[in-house]
Every structure is written in structure tokens, then in C-alpha cells.
C-alpha atoms as a PDB file:
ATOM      1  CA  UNK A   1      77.856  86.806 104.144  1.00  0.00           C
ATOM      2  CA  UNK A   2      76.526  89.546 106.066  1.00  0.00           C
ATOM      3  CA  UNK A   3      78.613  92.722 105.017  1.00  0.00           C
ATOM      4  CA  UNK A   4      78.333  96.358 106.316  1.00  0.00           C
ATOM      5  CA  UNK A   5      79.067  98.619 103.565  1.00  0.00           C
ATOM      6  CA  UNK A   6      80.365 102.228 105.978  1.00  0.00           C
ATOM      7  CA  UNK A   7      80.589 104.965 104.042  1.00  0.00           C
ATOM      8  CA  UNK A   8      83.217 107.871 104.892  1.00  0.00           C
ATOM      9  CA  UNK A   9      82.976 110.302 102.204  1.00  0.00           C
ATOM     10  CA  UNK A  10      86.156 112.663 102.663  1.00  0.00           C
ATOM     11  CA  UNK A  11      88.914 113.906 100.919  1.00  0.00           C
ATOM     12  CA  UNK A  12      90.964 116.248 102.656  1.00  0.00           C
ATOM     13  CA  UNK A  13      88.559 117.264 104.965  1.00  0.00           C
ATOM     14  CA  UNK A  14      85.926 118.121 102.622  1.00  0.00           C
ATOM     15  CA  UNK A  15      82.898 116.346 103.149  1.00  0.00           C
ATOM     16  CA  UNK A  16      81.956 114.850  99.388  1.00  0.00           C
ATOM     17  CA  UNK A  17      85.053 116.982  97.606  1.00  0.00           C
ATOM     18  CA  UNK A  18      87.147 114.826  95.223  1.00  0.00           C
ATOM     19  CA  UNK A  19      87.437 111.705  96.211  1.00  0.00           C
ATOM     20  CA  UNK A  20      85.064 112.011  98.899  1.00  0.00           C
ATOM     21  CA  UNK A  21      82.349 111.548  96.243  1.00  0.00           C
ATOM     22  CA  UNK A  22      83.505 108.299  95.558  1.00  0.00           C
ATOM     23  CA  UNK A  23      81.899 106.460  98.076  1.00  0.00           C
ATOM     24  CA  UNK A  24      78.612 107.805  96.706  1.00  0.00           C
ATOM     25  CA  UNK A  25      79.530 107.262  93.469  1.00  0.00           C
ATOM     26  CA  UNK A  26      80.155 103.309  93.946  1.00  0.00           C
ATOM     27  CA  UNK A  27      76.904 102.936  95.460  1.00  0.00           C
ATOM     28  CA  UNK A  28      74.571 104.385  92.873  1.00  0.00           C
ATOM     29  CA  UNK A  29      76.954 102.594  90.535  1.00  0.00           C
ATOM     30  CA  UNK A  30      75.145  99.501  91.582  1.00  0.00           C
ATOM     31  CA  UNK A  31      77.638  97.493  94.309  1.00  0.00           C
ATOM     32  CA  UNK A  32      74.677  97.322  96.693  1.00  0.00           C
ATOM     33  CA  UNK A  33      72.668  95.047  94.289  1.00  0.00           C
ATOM     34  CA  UNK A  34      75.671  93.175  92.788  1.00  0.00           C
ATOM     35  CA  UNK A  35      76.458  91.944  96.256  1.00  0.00           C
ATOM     36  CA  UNK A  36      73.186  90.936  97.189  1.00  0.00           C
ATOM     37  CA  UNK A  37      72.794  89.576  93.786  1.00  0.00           C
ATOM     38  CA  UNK A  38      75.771  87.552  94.935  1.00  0.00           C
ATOM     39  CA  UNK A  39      73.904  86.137  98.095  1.00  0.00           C
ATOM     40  CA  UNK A  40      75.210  88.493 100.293  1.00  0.00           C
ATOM     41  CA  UNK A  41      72.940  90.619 103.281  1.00  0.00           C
ATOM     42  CA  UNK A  42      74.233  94.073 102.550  1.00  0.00           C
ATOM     43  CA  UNK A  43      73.610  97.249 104.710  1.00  0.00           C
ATOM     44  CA  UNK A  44      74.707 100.640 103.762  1.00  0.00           C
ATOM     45  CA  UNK A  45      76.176 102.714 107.369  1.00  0.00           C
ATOM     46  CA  UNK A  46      77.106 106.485 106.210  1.00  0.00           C
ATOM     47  CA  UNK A  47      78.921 107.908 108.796  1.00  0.00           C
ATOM     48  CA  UNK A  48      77.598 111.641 107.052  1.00  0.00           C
ATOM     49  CA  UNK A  49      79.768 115.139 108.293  1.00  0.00           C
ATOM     50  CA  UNK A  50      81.531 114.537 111.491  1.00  0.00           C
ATOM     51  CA  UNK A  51      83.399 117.301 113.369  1.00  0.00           C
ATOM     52  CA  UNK A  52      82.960 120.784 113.442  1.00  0.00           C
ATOM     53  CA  UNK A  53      82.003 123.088 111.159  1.00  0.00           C
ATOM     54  CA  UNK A  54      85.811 123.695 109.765  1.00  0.00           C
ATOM     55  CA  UNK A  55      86.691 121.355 107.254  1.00  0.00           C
ATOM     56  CA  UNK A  56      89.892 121.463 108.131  1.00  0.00           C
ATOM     57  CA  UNK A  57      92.525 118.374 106.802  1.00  0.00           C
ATOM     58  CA  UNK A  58      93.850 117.388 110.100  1.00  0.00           C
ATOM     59  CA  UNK A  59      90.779 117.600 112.647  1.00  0.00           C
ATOM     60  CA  UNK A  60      88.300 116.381 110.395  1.00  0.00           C
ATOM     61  CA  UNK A  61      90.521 113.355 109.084  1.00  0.00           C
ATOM     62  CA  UNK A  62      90.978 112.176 112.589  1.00  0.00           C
ATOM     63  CA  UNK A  63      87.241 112.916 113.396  1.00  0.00           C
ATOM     64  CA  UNK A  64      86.365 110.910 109.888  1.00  0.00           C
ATOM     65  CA  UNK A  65      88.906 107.996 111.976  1.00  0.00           C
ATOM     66  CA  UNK A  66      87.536 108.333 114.721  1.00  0.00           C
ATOM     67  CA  UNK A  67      83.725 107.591 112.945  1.00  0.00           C
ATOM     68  CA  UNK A  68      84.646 105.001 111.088  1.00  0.00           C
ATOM     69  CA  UNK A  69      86.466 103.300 114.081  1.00  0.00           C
ATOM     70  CA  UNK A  70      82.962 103.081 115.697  1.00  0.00           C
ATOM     71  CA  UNK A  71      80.679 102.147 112.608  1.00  0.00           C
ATOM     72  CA  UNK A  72      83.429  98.951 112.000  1.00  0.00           C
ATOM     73  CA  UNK A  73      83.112  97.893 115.922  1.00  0.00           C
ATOM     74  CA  UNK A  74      79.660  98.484 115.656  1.00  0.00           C
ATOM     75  CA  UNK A  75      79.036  96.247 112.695  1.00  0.00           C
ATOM     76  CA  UNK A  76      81.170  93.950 114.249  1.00  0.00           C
ATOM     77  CA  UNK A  77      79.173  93.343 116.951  1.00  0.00           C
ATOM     78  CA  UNK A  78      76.089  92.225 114.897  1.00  0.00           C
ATOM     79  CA  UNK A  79      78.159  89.440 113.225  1.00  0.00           C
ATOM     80  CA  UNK A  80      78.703  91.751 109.971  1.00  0.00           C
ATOM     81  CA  UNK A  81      82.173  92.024 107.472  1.00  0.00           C
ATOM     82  CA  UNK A  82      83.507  95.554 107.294  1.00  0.00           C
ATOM     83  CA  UNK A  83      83.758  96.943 104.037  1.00  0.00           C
ATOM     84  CA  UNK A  84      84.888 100.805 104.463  1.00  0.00           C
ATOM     85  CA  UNK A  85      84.757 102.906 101.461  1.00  0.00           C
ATOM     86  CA  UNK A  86      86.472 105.799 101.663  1.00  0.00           C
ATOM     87  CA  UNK A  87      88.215 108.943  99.831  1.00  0.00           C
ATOM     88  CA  UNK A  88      91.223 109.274 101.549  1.00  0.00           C
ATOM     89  CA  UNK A  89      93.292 106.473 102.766  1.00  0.00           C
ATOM     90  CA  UNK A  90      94.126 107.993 106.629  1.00  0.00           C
ATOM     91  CA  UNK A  91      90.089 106.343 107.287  1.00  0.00           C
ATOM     92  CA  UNK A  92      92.172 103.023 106.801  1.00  0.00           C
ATOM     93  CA  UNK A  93      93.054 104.081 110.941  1.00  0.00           C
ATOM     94  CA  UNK A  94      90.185 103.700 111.611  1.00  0.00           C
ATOM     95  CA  UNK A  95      89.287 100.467 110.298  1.00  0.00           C
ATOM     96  CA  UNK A  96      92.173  98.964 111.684  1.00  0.00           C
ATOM     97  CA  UNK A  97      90.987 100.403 115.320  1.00  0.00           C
ATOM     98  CA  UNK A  98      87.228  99.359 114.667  1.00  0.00           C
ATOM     99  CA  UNK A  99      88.220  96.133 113.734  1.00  0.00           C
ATOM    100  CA  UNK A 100      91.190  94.556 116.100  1.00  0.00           C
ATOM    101  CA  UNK A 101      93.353  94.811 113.341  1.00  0.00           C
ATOM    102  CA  UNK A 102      97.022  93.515 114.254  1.00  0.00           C
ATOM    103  CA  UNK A 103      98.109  93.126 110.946  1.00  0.00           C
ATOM    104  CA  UNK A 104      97.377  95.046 107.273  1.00  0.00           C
ATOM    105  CA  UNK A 105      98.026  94.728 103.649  1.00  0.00           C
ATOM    106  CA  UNK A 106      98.788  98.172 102.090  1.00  0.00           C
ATOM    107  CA  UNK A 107      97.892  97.876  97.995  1.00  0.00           C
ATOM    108  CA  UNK A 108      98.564 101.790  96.992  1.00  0.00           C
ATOM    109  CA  UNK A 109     100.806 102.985  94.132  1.00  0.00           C
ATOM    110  CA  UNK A 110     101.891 105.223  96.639  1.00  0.00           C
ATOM    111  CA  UNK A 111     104.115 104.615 100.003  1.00  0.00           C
ATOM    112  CA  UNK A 112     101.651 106.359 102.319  1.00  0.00           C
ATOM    113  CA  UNK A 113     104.908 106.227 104.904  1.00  0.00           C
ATOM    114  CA  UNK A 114     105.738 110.200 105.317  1.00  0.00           C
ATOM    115  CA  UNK A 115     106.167 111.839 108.641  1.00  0.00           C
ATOM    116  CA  UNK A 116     105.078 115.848 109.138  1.00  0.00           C
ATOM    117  CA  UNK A 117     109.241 115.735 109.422  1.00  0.00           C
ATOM    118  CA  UNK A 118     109.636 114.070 105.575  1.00  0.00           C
ATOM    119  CA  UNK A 119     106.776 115.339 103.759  1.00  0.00           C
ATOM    120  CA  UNK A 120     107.482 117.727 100.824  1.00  0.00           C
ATOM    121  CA  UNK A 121     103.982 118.993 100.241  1.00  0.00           C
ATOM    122  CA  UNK A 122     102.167 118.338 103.827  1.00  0.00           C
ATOM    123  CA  UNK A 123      99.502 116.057 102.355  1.00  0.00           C
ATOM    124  CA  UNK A 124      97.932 114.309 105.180  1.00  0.00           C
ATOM    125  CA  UNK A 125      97.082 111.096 103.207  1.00  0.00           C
ATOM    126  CA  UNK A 126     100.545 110.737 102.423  1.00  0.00           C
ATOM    127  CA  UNK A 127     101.273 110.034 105.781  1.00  0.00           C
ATOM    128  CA  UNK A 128      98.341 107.394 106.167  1.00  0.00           C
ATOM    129  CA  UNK A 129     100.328 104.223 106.551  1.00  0.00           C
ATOM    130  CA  UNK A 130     102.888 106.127 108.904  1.00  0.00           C
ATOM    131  CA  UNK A 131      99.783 106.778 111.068  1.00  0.00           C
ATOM    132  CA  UNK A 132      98.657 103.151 110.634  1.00  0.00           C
ATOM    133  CA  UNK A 133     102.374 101.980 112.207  1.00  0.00           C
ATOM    134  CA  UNK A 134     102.674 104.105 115.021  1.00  0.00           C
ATOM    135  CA  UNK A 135     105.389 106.734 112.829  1.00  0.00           C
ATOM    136  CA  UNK A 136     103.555 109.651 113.491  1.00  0.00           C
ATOM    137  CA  UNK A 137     100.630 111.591 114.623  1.00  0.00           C
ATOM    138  CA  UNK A 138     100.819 109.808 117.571  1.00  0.00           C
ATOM    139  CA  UNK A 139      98.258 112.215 120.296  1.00  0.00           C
ATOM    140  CA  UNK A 140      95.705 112.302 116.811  1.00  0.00           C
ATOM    141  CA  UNK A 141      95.783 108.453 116.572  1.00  0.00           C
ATOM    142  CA  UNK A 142      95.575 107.477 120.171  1.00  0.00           C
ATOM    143  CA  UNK A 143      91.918 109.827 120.253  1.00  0.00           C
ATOM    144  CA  UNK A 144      90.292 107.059 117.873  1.00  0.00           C
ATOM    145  CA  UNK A 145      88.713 104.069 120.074  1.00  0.00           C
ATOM    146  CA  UNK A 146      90.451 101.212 120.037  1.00  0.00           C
ATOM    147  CA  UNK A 147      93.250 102.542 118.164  1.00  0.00           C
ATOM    148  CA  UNK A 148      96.593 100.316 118.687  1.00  0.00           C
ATOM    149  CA  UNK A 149      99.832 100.727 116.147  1.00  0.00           C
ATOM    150  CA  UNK A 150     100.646  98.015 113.524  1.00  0.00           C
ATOM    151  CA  UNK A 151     103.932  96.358 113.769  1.00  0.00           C
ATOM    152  CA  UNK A 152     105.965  97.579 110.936  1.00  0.00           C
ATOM    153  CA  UNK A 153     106.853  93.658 110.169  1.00  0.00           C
ATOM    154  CA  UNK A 154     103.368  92.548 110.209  1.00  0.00           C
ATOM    155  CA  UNK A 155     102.549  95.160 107.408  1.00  0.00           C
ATOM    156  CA  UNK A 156     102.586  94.479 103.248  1.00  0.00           C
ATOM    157  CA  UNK A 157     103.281  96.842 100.976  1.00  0.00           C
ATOM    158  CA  UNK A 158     102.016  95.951  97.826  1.00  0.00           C
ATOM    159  CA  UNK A 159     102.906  97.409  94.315  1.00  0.00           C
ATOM    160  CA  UNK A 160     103.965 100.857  95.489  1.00  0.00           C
ATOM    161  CA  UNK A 161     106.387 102.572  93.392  1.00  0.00           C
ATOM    162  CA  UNK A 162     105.764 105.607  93.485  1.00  0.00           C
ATOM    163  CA  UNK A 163     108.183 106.899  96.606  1.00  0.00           C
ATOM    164  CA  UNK A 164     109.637 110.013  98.020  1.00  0.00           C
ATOM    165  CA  UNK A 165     113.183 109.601  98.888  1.00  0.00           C
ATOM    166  CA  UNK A 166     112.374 110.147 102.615  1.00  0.00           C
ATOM    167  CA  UNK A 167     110.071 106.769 102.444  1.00  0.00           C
ATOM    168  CA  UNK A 168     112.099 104.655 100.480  1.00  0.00           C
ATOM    169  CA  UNK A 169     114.873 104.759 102.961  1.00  0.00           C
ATOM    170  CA  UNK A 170     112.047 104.446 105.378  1.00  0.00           C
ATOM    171  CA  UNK A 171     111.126 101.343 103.686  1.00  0.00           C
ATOM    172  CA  UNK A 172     114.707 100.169 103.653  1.00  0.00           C
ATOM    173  CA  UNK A 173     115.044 100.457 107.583  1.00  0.00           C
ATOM    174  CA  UNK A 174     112.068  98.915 108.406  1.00  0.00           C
ATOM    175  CA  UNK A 175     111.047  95.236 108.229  1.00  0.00           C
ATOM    176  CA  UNK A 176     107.920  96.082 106.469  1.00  0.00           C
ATOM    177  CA  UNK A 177     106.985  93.307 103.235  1.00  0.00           C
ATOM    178  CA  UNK A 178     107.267  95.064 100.264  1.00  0.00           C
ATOM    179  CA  UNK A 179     105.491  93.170  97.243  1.00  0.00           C
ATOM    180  CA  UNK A 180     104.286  92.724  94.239  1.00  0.00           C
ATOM    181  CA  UNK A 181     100.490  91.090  92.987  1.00  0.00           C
ATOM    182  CA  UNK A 182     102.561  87.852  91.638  1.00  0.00           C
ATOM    183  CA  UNK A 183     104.239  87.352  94.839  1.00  0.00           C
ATOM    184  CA  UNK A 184     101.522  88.013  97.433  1.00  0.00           C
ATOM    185  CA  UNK A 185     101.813  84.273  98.747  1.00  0.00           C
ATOM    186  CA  UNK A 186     105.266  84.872  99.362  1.00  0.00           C
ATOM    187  CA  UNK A 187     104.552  87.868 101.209  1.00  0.00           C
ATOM    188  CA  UNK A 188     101.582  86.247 103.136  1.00  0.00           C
ATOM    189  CA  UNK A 189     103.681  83.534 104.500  1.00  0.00           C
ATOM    190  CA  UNK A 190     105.696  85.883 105.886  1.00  0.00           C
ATOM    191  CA  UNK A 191     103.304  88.079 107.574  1.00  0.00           C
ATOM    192  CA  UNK A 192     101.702  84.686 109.367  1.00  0.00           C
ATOM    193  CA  UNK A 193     105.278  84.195 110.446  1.00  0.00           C
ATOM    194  CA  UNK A 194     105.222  87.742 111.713  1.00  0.00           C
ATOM    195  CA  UNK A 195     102.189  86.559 113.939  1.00  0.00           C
ATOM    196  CA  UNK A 196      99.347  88.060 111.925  1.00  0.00           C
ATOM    197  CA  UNK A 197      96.008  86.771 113.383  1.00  0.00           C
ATOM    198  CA  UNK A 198      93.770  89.738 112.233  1.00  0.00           C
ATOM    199  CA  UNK A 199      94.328  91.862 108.932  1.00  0.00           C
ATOM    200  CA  UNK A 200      93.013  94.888 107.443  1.00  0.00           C
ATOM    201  CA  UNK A 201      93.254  95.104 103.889  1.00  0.00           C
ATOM    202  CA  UNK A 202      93.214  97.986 102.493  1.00  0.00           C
ATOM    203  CA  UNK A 203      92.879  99.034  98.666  1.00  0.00           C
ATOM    204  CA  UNK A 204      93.772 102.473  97.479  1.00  0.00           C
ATOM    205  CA  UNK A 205      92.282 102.182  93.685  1.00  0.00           C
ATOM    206  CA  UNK A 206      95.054 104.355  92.309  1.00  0.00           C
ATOM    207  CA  UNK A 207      97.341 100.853  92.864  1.00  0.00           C
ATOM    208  CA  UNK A 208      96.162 100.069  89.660  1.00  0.00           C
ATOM    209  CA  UNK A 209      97.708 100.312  86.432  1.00  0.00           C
ATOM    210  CA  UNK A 210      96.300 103.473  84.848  1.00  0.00           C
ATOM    211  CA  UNK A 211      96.594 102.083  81.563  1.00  0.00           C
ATOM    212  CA  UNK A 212      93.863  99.953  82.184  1.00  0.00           C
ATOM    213  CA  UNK A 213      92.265 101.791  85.129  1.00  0.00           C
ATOM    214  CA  UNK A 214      92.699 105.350  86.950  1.00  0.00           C
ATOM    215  CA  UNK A 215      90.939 105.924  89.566  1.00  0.00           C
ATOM    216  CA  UNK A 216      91.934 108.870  90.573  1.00  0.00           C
ATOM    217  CA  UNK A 217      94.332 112.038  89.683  1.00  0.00           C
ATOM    218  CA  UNK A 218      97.086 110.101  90.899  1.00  0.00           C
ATOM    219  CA  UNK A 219      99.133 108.110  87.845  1.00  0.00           C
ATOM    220  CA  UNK A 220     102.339 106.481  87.861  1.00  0.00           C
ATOM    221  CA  UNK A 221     103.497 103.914  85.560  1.00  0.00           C
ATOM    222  CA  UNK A 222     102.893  99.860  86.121  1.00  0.00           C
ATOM    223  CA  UNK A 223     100.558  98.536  88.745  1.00  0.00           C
ATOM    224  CA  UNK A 224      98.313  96.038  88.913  1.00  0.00           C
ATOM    225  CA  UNK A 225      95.618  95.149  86.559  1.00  0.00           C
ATOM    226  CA  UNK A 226      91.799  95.030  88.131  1.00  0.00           C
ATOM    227  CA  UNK A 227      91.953  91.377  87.007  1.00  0.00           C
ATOM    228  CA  UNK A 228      95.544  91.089  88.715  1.00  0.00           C
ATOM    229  CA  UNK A 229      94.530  92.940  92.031  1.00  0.00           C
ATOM    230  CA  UNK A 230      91.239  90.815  92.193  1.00  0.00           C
ATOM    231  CA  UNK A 231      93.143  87.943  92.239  1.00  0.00           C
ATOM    232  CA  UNK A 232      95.823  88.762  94.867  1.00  0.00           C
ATOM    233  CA  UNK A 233      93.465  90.066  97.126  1.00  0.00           C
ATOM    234  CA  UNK A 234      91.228  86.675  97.448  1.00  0.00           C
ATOM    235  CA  UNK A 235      95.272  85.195  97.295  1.00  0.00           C
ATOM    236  CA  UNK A 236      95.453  87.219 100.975  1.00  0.00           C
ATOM    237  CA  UNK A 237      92.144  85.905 102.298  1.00  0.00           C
ATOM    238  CA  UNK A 238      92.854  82.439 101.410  1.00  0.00           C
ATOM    239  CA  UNK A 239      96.664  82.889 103.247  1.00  0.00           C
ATOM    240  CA  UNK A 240      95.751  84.722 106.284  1.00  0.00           C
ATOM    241  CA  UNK A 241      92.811  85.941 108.329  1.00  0.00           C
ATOM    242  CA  UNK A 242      90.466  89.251 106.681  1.00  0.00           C
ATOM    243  CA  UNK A 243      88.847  91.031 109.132  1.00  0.00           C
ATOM    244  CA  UNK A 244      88.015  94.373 107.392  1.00  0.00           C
ATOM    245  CA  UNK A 245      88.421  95.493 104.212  1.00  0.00           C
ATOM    246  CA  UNK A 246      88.758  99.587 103.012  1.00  0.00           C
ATOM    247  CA  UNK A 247      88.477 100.519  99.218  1.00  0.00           C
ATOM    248  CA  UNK A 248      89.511 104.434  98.880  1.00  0.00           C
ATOM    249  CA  UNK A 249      90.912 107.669  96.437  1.00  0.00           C
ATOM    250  CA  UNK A 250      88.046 106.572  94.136  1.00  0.00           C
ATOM    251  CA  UNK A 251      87.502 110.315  92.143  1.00  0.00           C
ATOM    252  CA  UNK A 252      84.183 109.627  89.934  1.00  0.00           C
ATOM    253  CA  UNK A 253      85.365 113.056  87.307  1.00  0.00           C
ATOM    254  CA  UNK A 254      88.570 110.623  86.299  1.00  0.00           C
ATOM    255  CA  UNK A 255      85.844 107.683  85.311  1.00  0.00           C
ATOM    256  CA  UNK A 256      83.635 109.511  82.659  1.00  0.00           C
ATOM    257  CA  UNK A 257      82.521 105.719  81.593  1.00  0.00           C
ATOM    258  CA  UNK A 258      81.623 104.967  85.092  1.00  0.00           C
ATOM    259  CA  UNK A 259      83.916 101.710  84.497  1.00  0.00           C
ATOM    260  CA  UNK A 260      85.481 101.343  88.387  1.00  0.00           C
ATOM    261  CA  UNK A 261      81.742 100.717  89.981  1.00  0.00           C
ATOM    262  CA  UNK A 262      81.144  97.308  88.659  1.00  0.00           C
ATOM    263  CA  UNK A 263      84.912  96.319  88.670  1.00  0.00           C
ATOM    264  CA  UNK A 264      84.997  97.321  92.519  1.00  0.00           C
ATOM    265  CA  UNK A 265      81.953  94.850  92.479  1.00  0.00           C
ATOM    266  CA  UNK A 266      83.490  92.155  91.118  1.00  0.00           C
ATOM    267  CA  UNK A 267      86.782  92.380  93.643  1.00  0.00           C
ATOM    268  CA  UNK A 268      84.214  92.895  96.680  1.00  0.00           C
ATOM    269  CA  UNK A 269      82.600  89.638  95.330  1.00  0.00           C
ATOM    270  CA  UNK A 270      85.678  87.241  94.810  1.00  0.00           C
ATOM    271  CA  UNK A 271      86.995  88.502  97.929  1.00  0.00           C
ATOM    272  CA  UNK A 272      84.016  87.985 100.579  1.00  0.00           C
ATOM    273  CA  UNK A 273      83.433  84.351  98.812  1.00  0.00           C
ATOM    274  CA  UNK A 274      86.498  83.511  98.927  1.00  0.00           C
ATOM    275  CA  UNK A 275      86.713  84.679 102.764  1.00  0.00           C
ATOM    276  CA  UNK A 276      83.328  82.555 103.531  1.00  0.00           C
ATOM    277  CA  UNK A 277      84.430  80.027 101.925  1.00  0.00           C
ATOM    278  CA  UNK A 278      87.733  79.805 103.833  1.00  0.00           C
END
């Protein structure tokens, strides 16, 4: 398959702070030459700083969006598989833009569903899937080409559990599929029912179990593991159409081992054969 990998290497604004070295970090961790060892034709696109000077959270997470939304159209349009890797998980917007999205599968340990009206601490990324559905930040989203809201019943939420009050009764009053790994099928029959033709998946690495993998800063108890997350994510591709994929929130100084590089490899690998092969 031929795969752009588009690198957006943000975390809060700052341009490789955090998590925004992850990105980096996955690539001279060898995924480049696992995936061609695979068979697959794989370019690197790095969107590098966007915006102004000011690395400011809200301006330059939109800008990162707004990037991103063009590097996914752009790969597009030479016949290539987006595979977005990112440090926060508001870039997601701008996959789904880039890509036609109508549809996404959120796999995050956390919600993602605040509103500047229910966050406690004002955390941008916290908000990320509320962007995504059209819940807030409307003016912001509407600047990133191609940008159109996500039905709330055409999105997945898989394996988050770790809520604020304010999005759980979110999650209660809208018709959004809350899962689990074992019952992704389940889930994915009703999102085609929903009328998903095009879906962004996207894959926050904290999801995971962090007994047998943090990613991140980020813990909270169960999850997902790698082997578990692998599998339900080719269990998507095989049940419904995968347009674009993001992997984010990867923070390199939580991986001393350098173990998440090779098992982001082997996910990227099961999932894009299991998508050509469909």
C-alpha cells in the first residue's frame, strides 16, 4: 500500500514539547523501514512549525489542524493512506477534514468530550472529540479546509474510562457507541447502520493498559493490551471503511526502553494489510 506517514509534532502548542516529540521519536524508532519491510511505499510529510511565532495552545492547535487537514487531502490525491502521527489528539480535526471523514472511531482512555463550558482545567486536548462532533469551538473548526462535524451517532468510543462528570452525562445524552476492544464488531455494526461510509480512526496510545504499556503521563487503570488494540483495530477495517488513520500522546521520556516504536509498527502493519486486503 502506498501510505503517507504526516508528521504533526505538537503538544500544547509547543512545537516538539512532550508529546510533540513523539512523532520524531517513532520514526527514528524504525516504523519507516518496518513498513516498507512489510511491502509498503512509505513517505514521510512533516508539516514542521506552523503559525506564528506564539506558541500559544489554542491558535497553534487549530493552525497544527488546519496543516494536517491539507497534508491528508494532499496525500490523498496521489492515491496514498493517511497515517497522521501526532502529540495531541485535537490534530485528529484535521484528519477527519483532510480526509472526508463522516464517521470516526475514538480509542483514548480518556473521553476527549469537554466543552470550554465543562472543562475543569482548560486543557484543549480534552476537548478534542467535542471539536471532532461539532460541541464546541465551532468559528476555530470551521477555519480548517474541508472541515465538516461528525454525527455524534456515527462516532465510537472505545475503552475510555477515564471521565469527568460533565462528559459522562455527555456521553449518556448522546447516541455516541461507547465500547470496549472485545465488542468492537458489535459496535461496528452499528456505526454502518448509522450510515458510516468513511472513518477516521484515531488511536490515542494512552488507551492502553499501562500495566503493559504507557505511553504517556496519562494512567488510569484497565485498557487495552497492544496485542488487544492491534486486533480490534484491523476488527474496524475489516467491518467498515478506513480512510485515515491518527496515532497520538506518544511522550518518548515515559518509554526509557524505547518499547512503543516497534509495537506502533506492528499495529500500523496488521492494520494497512488488513485494509488492502479488504
Amino acid at each position: 500500500m502506498k501510505v503517507s506517514l504526516i508528521l504533526a509534532s505538537y503538544d500544547s502548542g509547543h512545537y516538539h514539547g512532550g508529546m510533540g516529540q513523539g512523532p520524531d521519536a517513532l520514526i527514528s524508532g524504525g516504523l519507516v523501514d518496518a513498513l516498507k519491510l512489510a511491502g509498503h511505499d512509505v513517505v514521510v510529510e512533516d508539516i514542521g512549525k506552523v503559525g506564528d511565532e506564539q506558541e500559544r495552545e489554542i491558535a497553534t492547535g487549530f493552525a497544527v489542524c488546519r496543516a494536517v487537514a491539507t497534508a491528508v487531502h494532499v496525500a490523498r490525491g496521489k492515491d496514498r493512506f493517511p497515517v497522521v502521527l501526532a502529540g495531541n489528539c485535537l490534530t485528529s480535526a484535521g484528519a477527519v477534514a483532510g480526509a472526508a471523514a463522516d464517521a470516526i472511531v475514538w480509542a483514548d482512555q480518556h473521553g476527549d468530550l469537554n466543552t470550554p463550558e465543562t472543562s475543569i482545567y482548560g486543557f484543549l486536548d480534552g476537548m478534542a472529540l467535542a471539536v471532532a462532533l461539532g460541541l464546541c469551538w465551532r468559528p476555530m473548526a470551521a477555519s480548517i479546509p474541508g472541515f465538516q462535524a461528525i454525527d455524534p451517532s456515527r462516532c465510537v468510543l472505545l475503552n475510555a474510562r477515564d471521565l469527568d462528570p460533565a462528559e459522562k452525562k455527555l456521553v449518556g445524552s448522546l447516541p455516541v457507541i461507547k465500547a470496549e476492544c472485545p465488542d468492537i464488531a458489535g459496535a461496528c455494526g452499528r456505526l454502518e447502520a448509522a450510515g458510516a461510509r468513511r472513518v477516521h480512526m484515531h488511536l490515542d496510545l494512552d488507551v492502553h493498559d499501562p500495566e503493559k504499556l504507557q505511553a504517556n503521563r496519562y494512567t488510569c487503570p484497565g485498557g487495552p493490551s497492544p496485542e488487544a488494540l492491534r486486533q480490534a483495530a484491523c476488527d474496524v477495517a475489516l467491518a467498515v471503511p478506513v480512510v485515515s488513520v491518527t496515532i497520538s500522546a506518544y511522550d518518548p521520556a515515559f518509554d526509557a526502553q524505547a518499547d512503543i516504536p516497534p509495537l506502533v509498527g506492528d499495529l500500523l502493519i496488521d492494520l494497512l494489510t488488513t485494509i488492502e486486503g479488504k
